[in-house]
C-alpha atoms as a PDB file:
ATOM      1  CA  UNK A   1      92.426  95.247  97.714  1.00  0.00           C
ATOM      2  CA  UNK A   2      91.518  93.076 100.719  1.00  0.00           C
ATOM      3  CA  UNK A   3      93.701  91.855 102.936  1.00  0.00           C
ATOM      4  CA  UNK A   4      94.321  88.543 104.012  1.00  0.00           C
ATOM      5  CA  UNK A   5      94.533  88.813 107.489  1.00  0.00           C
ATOM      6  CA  UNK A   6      95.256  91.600 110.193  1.00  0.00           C
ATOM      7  CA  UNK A   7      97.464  91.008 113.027  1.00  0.00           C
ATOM      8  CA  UNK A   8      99.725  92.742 116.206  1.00  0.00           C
ATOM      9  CA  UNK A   9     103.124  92.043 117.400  1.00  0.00           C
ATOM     10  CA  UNK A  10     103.513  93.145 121.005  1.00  0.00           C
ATOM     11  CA  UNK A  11     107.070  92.401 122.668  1.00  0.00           C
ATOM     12  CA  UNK A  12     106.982  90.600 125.784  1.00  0.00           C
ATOM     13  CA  UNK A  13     109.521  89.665 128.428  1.00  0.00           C
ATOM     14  CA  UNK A  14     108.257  86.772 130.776  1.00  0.00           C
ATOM     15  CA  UNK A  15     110.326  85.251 133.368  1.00  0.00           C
ATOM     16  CA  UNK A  16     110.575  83.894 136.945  1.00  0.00           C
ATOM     17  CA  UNK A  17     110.156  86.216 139.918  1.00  0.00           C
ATOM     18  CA  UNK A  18     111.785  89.311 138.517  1.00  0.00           C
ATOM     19  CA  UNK A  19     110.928  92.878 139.419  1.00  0.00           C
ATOM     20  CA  UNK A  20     108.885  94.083 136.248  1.00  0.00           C
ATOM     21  CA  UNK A  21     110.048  98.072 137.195  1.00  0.00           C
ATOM     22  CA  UNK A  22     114.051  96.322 136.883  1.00  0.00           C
ATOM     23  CA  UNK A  23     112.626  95.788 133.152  1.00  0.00           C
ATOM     24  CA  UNK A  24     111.133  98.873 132.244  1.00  0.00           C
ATOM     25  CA  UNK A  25     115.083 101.065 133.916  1.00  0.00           C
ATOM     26  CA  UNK A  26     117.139  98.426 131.886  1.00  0.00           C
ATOM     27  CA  UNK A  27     114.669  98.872 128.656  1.00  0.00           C
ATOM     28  CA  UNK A  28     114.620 102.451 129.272  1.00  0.00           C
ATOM     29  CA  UNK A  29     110.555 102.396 128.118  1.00  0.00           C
ATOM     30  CA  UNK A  30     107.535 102.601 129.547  1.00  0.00           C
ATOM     31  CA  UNK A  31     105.735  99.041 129.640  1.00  0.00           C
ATOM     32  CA  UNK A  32     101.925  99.099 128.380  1.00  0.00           C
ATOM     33  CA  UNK A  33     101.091  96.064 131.255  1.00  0.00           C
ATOM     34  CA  UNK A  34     103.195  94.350 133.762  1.00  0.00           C
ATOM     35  CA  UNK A  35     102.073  91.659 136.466  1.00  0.00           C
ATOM     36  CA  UNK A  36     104.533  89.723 139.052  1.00  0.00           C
ATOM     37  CA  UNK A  37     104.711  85.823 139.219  1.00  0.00           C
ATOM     38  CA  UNK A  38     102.138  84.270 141.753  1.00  0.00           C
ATOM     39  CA  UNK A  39      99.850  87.638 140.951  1.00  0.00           C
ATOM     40  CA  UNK A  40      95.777  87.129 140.070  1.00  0.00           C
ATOM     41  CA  UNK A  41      94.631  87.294 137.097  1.00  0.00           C
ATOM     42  CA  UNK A  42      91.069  87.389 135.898  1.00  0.00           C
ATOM     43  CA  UNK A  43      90.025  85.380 132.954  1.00  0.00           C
ATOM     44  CA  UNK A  44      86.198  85.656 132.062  1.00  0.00           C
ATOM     45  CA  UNK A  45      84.847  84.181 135.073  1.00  0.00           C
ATOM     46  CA  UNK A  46      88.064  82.468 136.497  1.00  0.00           C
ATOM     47  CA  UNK A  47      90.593  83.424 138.446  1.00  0.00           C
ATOM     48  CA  UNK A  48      94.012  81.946 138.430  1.00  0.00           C
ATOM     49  CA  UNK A  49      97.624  83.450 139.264  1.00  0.00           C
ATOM     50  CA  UNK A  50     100.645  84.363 137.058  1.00  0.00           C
ATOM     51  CA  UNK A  51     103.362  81.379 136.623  1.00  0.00           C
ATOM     52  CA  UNK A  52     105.557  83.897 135.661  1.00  0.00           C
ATOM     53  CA  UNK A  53     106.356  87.812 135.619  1.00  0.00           C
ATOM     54  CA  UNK A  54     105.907  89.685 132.620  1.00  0.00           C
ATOM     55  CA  UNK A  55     106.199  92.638 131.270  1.00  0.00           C
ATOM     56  CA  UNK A  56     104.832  94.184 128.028  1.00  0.00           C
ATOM     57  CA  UNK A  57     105.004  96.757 125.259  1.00  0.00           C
ATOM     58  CA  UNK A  58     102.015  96.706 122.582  1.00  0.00           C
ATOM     59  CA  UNK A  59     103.031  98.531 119.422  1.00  0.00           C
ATOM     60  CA  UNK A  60     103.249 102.146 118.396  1.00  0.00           C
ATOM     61  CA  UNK A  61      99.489 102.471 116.970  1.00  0.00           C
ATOM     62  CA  UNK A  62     100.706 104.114 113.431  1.00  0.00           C
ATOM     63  CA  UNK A  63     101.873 100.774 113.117  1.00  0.00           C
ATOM     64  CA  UNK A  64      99.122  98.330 113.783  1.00  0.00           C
ATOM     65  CA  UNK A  65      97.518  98.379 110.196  1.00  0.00           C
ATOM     66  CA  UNK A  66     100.956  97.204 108.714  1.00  0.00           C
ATOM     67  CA  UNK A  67     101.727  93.236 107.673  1.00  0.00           C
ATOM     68  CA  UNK A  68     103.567  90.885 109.938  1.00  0.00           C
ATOM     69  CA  UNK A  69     107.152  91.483 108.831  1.00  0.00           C
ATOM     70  CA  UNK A  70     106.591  95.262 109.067  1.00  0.00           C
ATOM     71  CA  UNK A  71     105.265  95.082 112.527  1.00  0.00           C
ATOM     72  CA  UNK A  72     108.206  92.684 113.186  1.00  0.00           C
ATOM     73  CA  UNK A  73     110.735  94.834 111.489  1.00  0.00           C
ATOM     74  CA  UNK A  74     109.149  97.971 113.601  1.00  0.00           C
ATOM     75  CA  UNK A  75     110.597  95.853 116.953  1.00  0.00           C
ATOM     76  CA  UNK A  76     113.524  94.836 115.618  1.00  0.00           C
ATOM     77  CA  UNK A  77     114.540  98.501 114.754  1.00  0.00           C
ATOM     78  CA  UNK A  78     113.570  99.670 117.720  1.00  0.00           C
ATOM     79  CA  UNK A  79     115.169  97.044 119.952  1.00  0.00           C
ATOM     80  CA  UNK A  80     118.601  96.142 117.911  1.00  0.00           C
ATOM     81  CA  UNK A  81     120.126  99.418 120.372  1.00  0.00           C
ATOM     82  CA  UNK A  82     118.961  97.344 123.314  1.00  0.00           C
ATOM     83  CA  UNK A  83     120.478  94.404 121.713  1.00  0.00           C
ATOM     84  CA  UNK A  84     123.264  93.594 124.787  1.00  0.00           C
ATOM     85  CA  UNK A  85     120.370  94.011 127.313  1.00  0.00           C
ATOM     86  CA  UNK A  86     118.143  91.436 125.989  1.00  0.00           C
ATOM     87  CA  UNK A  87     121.430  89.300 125.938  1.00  0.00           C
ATOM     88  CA  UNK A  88     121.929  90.268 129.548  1.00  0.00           C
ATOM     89  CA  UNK A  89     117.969  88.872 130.008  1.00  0.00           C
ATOM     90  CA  UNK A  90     118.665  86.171 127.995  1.00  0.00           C
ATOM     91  CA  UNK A  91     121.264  84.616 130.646  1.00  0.00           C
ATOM     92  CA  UNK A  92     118.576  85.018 134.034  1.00  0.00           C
ATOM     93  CA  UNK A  93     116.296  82.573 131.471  1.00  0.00           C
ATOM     94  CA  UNK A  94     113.972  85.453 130.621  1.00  0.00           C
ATOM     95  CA  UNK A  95     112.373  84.775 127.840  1.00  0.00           C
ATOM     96  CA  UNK A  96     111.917  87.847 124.935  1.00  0.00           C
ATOM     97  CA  UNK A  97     109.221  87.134 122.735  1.00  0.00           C
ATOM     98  CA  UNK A  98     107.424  88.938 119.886  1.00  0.00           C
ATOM     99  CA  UNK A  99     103.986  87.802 120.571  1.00  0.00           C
ATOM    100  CA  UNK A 100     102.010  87.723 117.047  1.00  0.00           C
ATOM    101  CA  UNK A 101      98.038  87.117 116.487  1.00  0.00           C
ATOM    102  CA  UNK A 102      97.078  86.652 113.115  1.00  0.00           C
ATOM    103  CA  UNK A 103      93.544  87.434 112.662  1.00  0.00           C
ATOM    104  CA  UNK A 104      91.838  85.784 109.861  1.00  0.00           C
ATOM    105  CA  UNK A 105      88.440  85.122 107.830  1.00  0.00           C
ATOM    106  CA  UNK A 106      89.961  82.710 105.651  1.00  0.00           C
ATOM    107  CA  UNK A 107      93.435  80.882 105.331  1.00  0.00           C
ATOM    108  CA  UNK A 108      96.037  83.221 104.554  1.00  0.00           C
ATOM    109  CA  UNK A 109      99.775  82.518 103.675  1.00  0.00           C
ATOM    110  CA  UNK A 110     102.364  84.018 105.635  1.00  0.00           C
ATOM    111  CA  UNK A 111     106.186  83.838 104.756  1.00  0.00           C
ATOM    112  CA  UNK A 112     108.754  85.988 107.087  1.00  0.00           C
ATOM    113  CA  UNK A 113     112.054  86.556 105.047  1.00  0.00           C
ATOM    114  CA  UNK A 114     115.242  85.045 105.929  1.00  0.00           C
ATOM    115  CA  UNK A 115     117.194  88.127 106.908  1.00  0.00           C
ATOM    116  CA  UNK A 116     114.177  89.332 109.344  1.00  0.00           C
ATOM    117  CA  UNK A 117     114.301  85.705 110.843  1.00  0.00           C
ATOM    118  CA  UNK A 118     117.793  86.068 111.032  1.00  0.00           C
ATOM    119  CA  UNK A 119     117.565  88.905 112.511  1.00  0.00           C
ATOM    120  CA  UNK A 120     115.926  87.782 115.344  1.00  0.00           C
ATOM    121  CA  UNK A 121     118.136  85.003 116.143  1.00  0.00           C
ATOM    122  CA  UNK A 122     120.940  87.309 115.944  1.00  0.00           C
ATOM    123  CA  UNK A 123     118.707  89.256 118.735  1.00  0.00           C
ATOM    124  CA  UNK A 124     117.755  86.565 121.145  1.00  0.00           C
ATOM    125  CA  UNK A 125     114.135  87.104 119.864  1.00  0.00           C
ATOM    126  CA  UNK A 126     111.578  84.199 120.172  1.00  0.00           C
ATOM    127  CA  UNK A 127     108.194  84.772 117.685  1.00  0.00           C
ATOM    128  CA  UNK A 128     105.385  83.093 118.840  1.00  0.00           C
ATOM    129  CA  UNK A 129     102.258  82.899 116.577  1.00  0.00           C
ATOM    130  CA  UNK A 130      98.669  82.354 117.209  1.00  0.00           C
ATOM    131  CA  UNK A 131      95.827  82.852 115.209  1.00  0.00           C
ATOM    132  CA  UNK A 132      92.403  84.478 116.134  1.00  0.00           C
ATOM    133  CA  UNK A 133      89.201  83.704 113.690  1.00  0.00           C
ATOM    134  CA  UNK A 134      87.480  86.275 113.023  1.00  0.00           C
END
């Protein structure tokens, strides 16, 4: 059967001038990329700097191929024992975000169940969701 779309959920914590290695010992895992607010970036051709500091965890590869509530599901699991930290970096106004690209042909319909966006409340969890044509 073919599937509608493919997509990743990577987990993200962005905020002003934080130390991304504070992150990482509070998290207790190993980021996948981090950069520092005011830092360079490349982007094609331009350069430009970081407006904030980020840090971020892509997801476990076994998991890539699954839908968007599975992937989503994977970070809540994984991050509910963390759940008083991310309140802790919810009051210095970071933001923690489950960063999901859709990547489609066609349209596709996407629901997330009630629970799961519950869930995330519950967690201090933004979702933000972009799409990529493929």
């Amino acid at each position: 059967m073919k599937k509608e779309y493919s997509c990743n959920v990577t987990f993200m914590v962005l905020g002003e001038r934080f130390d991304p290695d504070s992150i990482t010992q509070e998290l207790g895992l190993k980021p996948d990329q981090i950069w520092k607010q005011g830092q360079a970036k490349k982007i094609g051709t331009k350069t430009s700097k970081y407006k904030w500091s980020g840090w971020k965890k892509f997801i476990e590869k076994e998991y890539e191929n699954e839908n968007l509530e599975k992937q989503i599901k994977y970070w809540i699991d994984n991050l509910s024992p963390k759940k008083s930290i991310l309140a802790k970096f919810n009051k210095r106004n970071y933001f923690c975000i489950l960063d999901c690209v859709i990547h489609t042909k066609e349209a596709a319909s996407i629901g997330l169940d009630s629970k799961l966006i519950d869930q995330l409340h519950t967690m201090k969890l933004e979702i933000r969701i972009g799409n990529a044509n493929v």
